[in-house]
Protein backbone atom coordinates (compact mmCIF):
# COMPACT_ATOMS: atom_id res chain seq x y z
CA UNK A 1 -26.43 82.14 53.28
CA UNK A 2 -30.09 82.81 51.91
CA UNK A 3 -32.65 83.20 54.83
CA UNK A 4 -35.40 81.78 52.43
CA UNK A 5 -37.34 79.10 55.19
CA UNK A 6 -36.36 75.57 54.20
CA UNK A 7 -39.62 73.85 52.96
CA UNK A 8 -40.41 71.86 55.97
CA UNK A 9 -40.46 75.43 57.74
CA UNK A 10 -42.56 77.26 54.93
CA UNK A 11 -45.64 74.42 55.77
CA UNK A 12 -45.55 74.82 58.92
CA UNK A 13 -45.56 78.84 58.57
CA UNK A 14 -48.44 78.47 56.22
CA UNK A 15 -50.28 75.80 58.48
CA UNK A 16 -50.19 78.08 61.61
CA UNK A 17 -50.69 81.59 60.00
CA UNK A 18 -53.82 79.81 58.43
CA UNK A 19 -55.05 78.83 62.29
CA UNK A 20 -54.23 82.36 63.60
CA UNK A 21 -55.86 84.31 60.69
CA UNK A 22 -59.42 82.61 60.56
CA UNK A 23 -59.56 81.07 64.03
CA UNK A 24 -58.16 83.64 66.28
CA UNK A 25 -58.17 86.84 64.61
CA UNK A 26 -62.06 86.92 64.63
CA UNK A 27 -62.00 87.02 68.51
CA UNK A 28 -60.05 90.12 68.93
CA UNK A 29 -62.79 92.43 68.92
CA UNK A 30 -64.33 90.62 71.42
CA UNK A 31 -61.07 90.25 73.54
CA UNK A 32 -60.43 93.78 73.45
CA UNK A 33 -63.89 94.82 74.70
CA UNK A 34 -64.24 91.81 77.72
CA UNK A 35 -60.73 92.21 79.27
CA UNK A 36 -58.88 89.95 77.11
CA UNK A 37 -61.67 86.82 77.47
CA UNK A 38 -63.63 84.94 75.15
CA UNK A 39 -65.71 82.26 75.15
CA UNK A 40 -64.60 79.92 77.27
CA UNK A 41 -65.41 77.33 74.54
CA UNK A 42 -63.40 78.59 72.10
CA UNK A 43 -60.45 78.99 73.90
CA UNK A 44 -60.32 75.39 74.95
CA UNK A 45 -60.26 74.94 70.91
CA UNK A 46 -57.68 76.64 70.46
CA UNK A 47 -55.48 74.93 72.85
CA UNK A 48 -56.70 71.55 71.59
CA UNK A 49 -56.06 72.45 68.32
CA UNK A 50 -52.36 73.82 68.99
CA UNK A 51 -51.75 70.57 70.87
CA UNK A 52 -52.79 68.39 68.33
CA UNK A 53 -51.09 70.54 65.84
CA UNK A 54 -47.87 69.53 67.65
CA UNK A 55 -47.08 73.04 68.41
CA UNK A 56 -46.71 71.94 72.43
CA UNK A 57 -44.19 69.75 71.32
CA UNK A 58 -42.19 71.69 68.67
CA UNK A 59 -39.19 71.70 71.35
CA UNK A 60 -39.34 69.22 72.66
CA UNK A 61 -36.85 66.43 71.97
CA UNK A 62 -37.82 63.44 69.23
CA UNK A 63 -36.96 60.60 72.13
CA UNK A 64 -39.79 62.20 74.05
CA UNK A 65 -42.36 62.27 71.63
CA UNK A 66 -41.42 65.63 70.62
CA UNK A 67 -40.78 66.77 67.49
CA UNK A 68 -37.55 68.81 68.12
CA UNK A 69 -37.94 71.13 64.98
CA UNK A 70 -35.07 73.61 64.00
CA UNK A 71 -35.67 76.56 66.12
CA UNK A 72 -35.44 78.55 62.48
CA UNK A 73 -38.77 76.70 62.03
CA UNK A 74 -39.93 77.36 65.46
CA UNK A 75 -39.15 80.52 64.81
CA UNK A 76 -41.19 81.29 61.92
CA UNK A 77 -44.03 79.69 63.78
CA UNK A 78 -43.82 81.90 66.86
CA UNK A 79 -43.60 84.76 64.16
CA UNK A 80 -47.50 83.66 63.13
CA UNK A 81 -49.12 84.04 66.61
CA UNK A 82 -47.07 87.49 66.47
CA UNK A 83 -50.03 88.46 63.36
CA UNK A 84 -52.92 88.24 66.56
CA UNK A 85 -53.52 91.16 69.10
CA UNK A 86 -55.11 90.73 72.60
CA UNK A 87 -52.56 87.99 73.65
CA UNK A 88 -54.84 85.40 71.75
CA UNK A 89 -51.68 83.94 70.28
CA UNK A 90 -50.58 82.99 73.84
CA UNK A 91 -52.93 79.57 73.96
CA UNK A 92 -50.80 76.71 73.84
CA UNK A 93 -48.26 75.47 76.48
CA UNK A 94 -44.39 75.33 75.68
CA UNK A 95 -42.23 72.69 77.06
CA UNK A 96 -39.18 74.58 76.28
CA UNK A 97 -35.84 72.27 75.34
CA UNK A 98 -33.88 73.73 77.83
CA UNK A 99 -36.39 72.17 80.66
CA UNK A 100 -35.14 68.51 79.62
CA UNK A 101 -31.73 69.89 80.56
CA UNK A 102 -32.75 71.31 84.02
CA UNK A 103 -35.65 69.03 84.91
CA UNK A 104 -34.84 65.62 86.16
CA UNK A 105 -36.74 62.49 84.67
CA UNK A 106 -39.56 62.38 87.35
CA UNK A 107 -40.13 66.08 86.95
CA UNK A 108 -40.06 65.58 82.73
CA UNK A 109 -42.60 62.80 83.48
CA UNK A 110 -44.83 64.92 86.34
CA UNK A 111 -44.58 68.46 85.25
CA UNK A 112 -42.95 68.96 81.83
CA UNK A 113 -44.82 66.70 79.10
CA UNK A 114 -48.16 67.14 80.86
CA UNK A 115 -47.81 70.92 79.80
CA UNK A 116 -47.49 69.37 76.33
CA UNK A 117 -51.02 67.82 76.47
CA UNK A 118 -52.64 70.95 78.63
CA UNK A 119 -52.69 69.54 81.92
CA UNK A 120 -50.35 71.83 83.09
CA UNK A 121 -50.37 75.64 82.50
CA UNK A 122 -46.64 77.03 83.80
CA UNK A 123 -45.97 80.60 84.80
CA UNK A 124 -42.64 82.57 85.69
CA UNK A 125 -42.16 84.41 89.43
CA UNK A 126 -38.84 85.55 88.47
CA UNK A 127 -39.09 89.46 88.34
CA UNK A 128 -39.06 91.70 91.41
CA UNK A 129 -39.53 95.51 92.62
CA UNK A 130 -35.76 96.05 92.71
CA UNK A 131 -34.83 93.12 89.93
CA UNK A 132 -36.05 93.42 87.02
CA UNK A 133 -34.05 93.47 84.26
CA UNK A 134 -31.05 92.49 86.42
CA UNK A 135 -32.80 88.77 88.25
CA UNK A 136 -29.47 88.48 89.94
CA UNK A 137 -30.24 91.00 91.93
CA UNK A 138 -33.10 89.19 93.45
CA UNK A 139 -33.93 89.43 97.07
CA UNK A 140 -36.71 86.35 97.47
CA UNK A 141 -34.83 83.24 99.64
CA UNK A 142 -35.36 80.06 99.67
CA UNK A 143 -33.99 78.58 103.24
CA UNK A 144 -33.60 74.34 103.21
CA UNK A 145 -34.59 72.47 106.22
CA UNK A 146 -34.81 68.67 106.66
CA UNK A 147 -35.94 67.79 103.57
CA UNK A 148 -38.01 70.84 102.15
CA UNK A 149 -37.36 74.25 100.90
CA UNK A 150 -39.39 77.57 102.20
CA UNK A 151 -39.67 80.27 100.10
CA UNK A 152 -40.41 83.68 100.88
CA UNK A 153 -40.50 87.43 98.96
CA UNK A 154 -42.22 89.61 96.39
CA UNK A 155 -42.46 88.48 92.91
CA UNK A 156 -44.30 91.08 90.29
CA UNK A 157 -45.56 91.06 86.95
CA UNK A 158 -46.16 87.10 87.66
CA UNK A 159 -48.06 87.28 83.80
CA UNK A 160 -50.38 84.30 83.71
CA UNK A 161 -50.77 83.64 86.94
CA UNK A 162 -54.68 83.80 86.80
CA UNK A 163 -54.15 80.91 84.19
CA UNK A 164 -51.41 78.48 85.73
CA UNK A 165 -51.55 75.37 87.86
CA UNK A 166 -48.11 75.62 88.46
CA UNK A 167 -45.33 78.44 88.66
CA UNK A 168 -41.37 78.39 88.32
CA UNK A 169 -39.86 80.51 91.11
CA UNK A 170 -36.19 81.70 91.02
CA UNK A 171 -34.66 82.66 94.84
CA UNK A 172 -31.70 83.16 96.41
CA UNK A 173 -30.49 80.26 98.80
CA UNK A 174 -30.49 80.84 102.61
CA UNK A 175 -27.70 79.07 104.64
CA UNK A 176 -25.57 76.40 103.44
CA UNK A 177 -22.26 75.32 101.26
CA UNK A 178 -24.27 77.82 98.25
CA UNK A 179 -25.88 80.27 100.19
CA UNK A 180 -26.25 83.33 98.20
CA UNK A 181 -26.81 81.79 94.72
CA UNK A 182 -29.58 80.98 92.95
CA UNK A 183 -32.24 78.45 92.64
CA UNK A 184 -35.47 77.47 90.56
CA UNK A 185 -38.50 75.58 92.15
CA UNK A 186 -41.56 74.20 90.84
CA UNK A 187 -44.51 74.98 93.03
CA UNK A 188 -48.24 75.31 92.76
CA UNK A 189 -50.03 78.44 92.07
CA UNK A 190 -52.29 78.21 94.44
CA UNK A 191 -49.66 76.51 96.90
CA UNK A 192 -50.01 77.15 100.97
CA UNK A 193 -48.56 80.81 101.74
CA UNK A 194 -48.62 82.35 98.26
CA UNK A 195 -51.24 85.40 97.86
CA UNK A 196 -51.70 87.98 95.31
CA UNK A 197 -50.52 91.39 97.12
CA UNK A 198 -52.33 93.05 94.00
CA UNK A 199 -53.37 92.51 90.31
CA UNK A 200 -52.62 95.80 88.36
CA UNK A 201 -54.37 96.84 85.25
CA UNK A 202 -52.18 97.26 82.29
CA UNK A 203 -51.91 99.35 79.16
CA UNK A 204 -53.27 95.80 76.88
CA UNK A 205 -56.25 93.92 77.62
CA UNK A 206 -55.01 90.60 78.12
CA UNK A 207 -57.09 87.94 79.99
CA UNK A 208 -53.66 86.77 81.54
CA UNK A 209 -52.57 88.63 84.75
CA UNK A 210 -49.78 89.91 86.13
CA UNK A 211 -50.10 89.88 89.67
CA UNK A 212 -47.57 90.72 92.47
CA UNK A 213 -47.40 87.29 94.51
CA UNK A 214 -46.08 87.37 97.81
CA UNK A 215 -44.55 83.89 99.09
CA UNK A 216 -44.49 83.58 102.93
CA UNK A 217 -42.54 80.76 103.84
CA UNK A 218 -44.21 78.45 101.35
CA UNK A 219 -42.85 75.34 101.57
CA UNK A 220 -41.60 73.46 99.04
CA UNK A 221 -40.20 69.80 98.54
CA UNK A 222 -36.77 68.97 97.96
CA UNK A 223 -38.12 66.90 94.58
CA UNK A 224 -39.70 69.84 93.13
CA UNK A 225 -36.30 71.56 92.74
CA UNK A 226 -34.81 72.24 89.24
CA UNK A 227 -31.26 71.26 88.90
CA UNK A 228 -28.70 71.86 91.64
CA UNK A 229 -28.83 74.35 94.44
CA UNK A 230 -27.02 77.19 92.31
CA UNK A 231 -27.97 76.06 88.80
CA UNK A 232 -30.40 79.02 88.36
CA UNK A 233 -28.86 81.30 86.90
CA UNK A 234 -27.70 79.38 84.07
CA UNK A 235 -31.25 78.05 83.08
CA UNK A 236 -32.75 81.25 83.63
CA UNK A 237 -29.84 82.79 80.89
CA UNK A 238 -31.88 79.88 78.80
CA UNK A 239 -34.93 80.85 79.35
CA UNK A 240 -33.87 84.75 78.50
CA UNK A 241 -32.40 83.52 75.37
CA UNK A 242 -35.55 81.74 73.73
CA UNK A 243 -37.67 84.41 75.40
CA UNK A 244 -35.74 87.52 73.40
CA UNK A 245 -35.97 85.10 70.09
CA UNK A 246 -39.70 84.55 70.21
CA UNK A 247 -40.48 87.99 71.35
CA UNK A 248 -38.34 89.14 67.85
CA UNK A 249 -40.32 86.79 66.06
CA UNK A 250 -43.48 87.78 67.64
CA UNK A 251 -42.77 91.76 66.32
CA UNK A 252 -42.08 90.04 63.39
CA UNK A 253 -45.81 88.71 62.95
CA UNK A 254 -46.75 92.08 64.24
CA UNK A 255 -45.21 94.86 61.89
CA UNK A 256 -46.71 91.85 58.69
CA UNK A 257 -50.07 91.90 59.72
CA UNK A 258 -49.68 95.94 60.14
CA UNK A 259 -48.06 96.60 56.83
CA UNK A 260 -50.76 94.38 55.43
CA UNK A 261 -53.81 95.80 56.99
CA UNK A 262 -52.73 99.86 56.48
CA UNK A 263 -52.12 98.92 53.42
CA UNK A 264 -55.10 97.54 51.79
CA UNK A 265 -56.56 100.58 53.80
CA UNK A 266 -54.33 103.03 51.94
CA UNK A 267 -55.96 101.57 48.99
CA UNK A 268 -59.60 102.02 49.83
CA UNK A 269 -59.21 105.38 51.73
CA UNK A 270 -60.19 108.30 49.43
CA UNK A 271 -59.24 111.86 50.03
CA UNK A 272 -59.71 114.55 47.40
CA UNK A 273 -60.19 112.55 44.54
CA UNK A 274 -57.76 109.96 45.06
CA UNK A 275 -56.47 106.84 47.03
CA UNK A 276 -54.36 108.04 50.03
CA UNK A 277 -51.95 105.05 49.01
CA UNK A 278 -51.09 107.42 45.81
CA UNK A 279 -49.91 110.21 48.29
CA UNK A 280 -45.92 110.36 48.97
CA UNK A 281 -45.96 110.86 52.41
CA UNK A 282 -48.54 108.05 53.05
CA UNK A 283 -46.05 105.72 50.50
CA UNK A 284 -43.06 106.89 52.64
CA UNK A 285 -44.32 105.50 55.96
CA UNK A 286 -45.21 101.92 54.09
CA UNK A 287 -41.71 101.72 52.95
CA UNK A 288 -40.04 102.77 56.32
CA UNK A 289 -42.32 100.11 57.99
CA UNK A 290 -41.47 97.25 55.18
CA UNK A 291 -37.79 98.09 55.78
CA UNK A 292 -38.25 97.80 59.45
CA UNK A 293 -39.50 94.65 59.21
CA UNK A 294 -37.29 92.99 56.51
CA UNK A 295 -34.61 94.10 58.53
CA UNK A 296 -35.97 92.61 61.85
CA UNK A 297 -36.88 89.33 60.59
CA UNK A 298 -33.60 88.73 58.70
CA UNK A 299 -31.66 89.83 61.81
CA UNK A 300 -34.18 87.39 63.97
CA UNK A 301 -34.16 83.97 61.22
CA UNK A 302 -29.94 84.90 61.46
CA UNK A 303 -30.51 84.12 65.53
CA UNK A 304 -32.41 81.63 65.36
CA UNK A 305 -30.46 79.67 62.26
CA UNK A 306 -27.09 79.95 64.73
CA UNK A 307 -28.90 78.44 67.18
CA UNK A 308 -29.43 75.58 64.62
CA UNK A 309 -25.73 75.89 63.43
CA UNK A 310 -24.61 75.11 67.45
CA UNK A 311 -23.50 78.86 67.86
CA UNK A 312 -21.11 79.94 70.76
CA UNK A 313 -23.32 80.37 73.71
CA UNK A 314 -21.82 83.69 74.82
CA UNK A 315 -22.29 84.70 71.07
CA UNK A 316 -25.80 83.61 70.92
CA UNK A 317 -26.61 85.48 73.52
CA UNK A 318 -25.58 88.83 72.23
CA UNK A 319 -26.86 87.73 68.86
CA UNK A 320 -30.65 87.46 70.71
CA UNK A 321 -30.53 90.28 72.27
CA UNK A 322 -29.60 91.99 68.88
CA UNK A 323 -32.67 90.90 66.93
CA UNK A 324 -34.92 91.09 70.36
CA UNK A 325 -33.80 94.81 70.36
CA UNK A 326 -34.20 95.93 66.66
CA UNK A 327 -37.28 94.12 65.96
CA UNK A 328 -39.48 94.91 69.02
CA UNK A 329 -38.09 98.64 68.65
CA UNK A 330 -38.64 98.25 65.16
CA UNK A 331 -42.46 96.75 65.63
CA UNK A 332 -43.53 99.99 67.96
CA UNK A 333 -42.08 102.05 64.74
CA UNK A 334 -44.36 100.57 62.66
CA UNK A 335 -47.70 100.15 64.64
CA UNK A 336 -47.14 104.02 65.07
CA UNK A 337 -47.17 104.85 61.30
CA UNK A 338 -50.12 102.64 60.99
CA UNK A 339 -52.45 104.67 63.27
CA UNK A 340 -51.11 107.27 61.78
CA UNK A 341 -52.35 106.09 58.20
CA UNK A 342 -55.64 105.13 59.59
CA UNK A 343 -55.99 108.38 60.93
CA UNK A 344 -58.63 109.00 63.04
CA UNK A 345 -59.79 105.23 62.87
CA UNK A 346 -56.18 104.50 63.78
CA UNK A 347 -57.48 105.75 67.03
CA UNK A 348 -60.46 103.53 67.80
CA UNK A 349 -59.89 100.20 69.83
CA UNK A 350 -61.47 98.57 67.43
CA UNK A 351 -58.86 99.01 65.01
CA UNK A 352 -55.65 96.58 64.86
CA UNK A 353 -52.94 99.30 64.68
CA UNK A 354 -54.34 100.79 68.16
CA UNK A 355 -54.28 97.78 69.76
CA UNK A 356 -50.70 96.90 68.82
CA UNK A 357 -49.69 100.18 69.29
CA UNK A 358 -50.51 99.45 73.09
CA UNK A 359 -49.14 95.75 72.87
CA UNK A 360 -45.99 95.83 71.45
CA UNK A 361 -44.66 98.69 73.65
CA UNK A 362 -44.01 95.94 76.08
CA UNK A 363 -41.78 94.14 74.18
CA UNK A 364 -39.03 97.04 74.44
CA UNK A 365 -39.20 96.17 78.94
CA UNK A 366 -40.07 92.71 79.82
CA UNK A 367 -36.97 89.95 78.97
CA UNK A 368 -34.71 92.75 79.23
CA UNK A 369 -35.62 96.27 78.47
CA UNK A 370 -33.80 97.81 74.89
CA UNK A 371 -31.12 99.56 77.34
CA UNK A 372 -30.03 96.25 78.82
CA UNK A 373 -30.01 94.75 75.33
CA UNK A 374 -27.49 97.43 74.25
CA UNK A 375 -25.04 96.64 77.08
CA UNK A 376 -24.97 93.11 76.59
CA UNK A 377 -24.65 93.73 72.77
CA UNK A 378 -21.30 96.52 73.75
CA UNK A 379 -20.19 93.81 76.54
CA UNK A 380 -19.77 91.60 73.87
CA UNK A 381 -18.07 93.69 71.02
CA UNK A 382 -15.32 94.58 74.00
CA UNK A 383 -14.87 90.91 74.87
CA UNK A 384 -15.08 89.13 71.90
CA UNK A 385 -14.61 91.53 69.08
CA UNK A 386 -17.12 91.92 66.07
CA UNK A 387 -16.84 88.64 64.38
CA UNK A 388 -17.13 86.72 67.91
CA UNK A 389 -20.23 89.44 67.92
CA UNK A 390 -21.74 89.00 64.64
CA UNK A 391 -19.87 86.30 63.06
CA UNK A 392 -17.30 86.92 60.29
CA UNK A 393 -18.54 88.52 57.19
């Protein structure tokens, strides 16, 4: 098959790098130097023009409202917000499709579609101390009595906590016919019994957080429960899935907008008489980086277009974790050789390649770090061979 974007996919690529390179790109300078915040203004624009955009809705399904695009397209949309530093690209609220699955039709009406229009700002409380990559391994519980749940544990790296109205919590369940499995909730970030143990600083400058919450005994109704008591595991798998796709497709957007950028540097830069760009070694670390990324987005639109073709879930899920693991390996690749063509200015915060340098290290840990990408990929080989891997040739 080619892996040239079907026109309907190419606009919308076009439409939304256009947004991100003139009206987000020029506030990463002043991101980077106030914490990760702008003008409070402007980032209300940004969310209003997503929304009317339809990007809110790009998953969400047509007899919704939505406009239930291919994930290949929603794919090379993600892979445009990828092209912004300083977490800039994160302004709009998804209503994932996977949410009209779990969600029942008063939550879809209360808490899913307002996150469409920006009423609602979601977060995840998922990872913990001792479960991270591994959230079966959660210890939070959630214990049910009369007609309520109460939750309590350590959650960390809550990211965009600071920013949310509501969270989704995943916990074990305490007592009962499914006692030990897991659940997801709905709750309130600010809800009775939930307080922020600490907010750590991190290597980017992102204005959204990533506080450890604690939850003592916060109560929560029986309606704000997703799915069945011991459903959670299977949407969070979801979740995971279009997570690693959209973080490929975010590297993706990355490793472009640094090929471009030390580039057209390489051009200007003169040492001894001459254009760095017409030095080998300099032309050496442009081609390694184009490779990495023509290899990482083909690998991610291949994801993304089984998704589209109704792909074997158990395959899908390997094949995510392959392009999650290449490309945001891939992207750190790249961002290095950039600073390293910029040189000394390669060095400065002001300058893109150091900031994604910092920003896309992250993408090899949170979702599932690169090691536990490479035993789900090897998991799968031994159970379902190569073509139940990667599809025949």
């Amino acid at each position: 098959m080619t892996f040239s974007l079907p026109p309907e996919a190419a606009q919308w690529r076009d439409k939304v790098r256009q947004f991100v390179d003139s009206e987000l790109q020029p506030f990463e300078l002043e991101a980077e130097m106030h914490e990760g915040r702008i003008p409070e203004a402007a980032r209300k624009a940004h969310e209003k023009t997503c929304i009317a955009m339809g990007v809110t809705r790009m998953d969400v399904p047509k007899e919704r409202g939505g406009l239930a695009l291919p994930i290949l397209t929603q794919t090379a949309i993600v892979e445009q917000f990828g092209r912004v530093t300083n977490a800039l690209g994160w302004c709009y609220g998804e209503a994932q499709g996977w949410m009209f699955e779990a969600f029942n039709e008063e939550q879809v009406a209360r808490i899913v579609m307002p996150v469409t229009r920006g009423e609602i700002h979601l977060c995840y409380a998922i990872t913990e101390e001792n479960a991270g990559s591994d959230p079966g391994a959660i210890a939070t519980e959630a214990r049910r009595k009369g007609d309520s749940y109460f939750i309590s544990g350590e959650k960390w790296h809550v990211t965009s906590h600071n920013l949310a109205s509501h969270m989704i919590v995943q916990a074990k369940l305490g007592g009962g016919e499914h006692e030990g499995e897991h659940c997801l909730f709905v709750c309130r970030a600010d809800a009775p019994g939930v307080s922020i143990a600490r907010s750590p600083a991190y290597t980017h400058n992102y204005n959204h957080h990533h506080p450890v919450l604690r939850f003592d005994n916060v109560e929560v109704p029986l309606h704000d429960r997703i799915g069945a008591e011991g459903d959670g595991m299977g949407f969070t798998h979801s979740w995971f899935r279009r997570e690693r796709l959209m973080i490929a497709a975010r590297c993706c957007g990355a490793m472009a907008r640094l090929i471009e950028e030390a580039s057209e540097f390489a051009k200007m830069r003169v040492v001894s008489g001459q254009p760095i760009a017409d030095y080998q070694m300099i032309q050496a670390m442009l081609a390694d980086s184009v490779l990495d990324l023509h290899a990482a987005r083909l690998l991610t639109y291949e994801a993304a277009a089984e998704h589209d073709r109704g792909c074997d879930l158990k395959s899908l899920h390997a094949r995510c974790s392959i392009a999650k693991l290449f490309a945001s390996e891939a992207a750190f690749r790249v961002a290095d050789r950039a600073v390293q063509i910029f040189g000394g200015r390669g060095y400065m915060r002001e300058n893109v390649a150091e900031r994604f340098l910092r920003e896309v290290r992250v993408d090899r840990i949170w979702e599932g770090t690169s090691e536990i990408q490479r035993l789900i990929i090897a998991r799968s080989l031994l159970k379902r061979g190569l073509e139940g891997t990667i599809g025949p040739n």
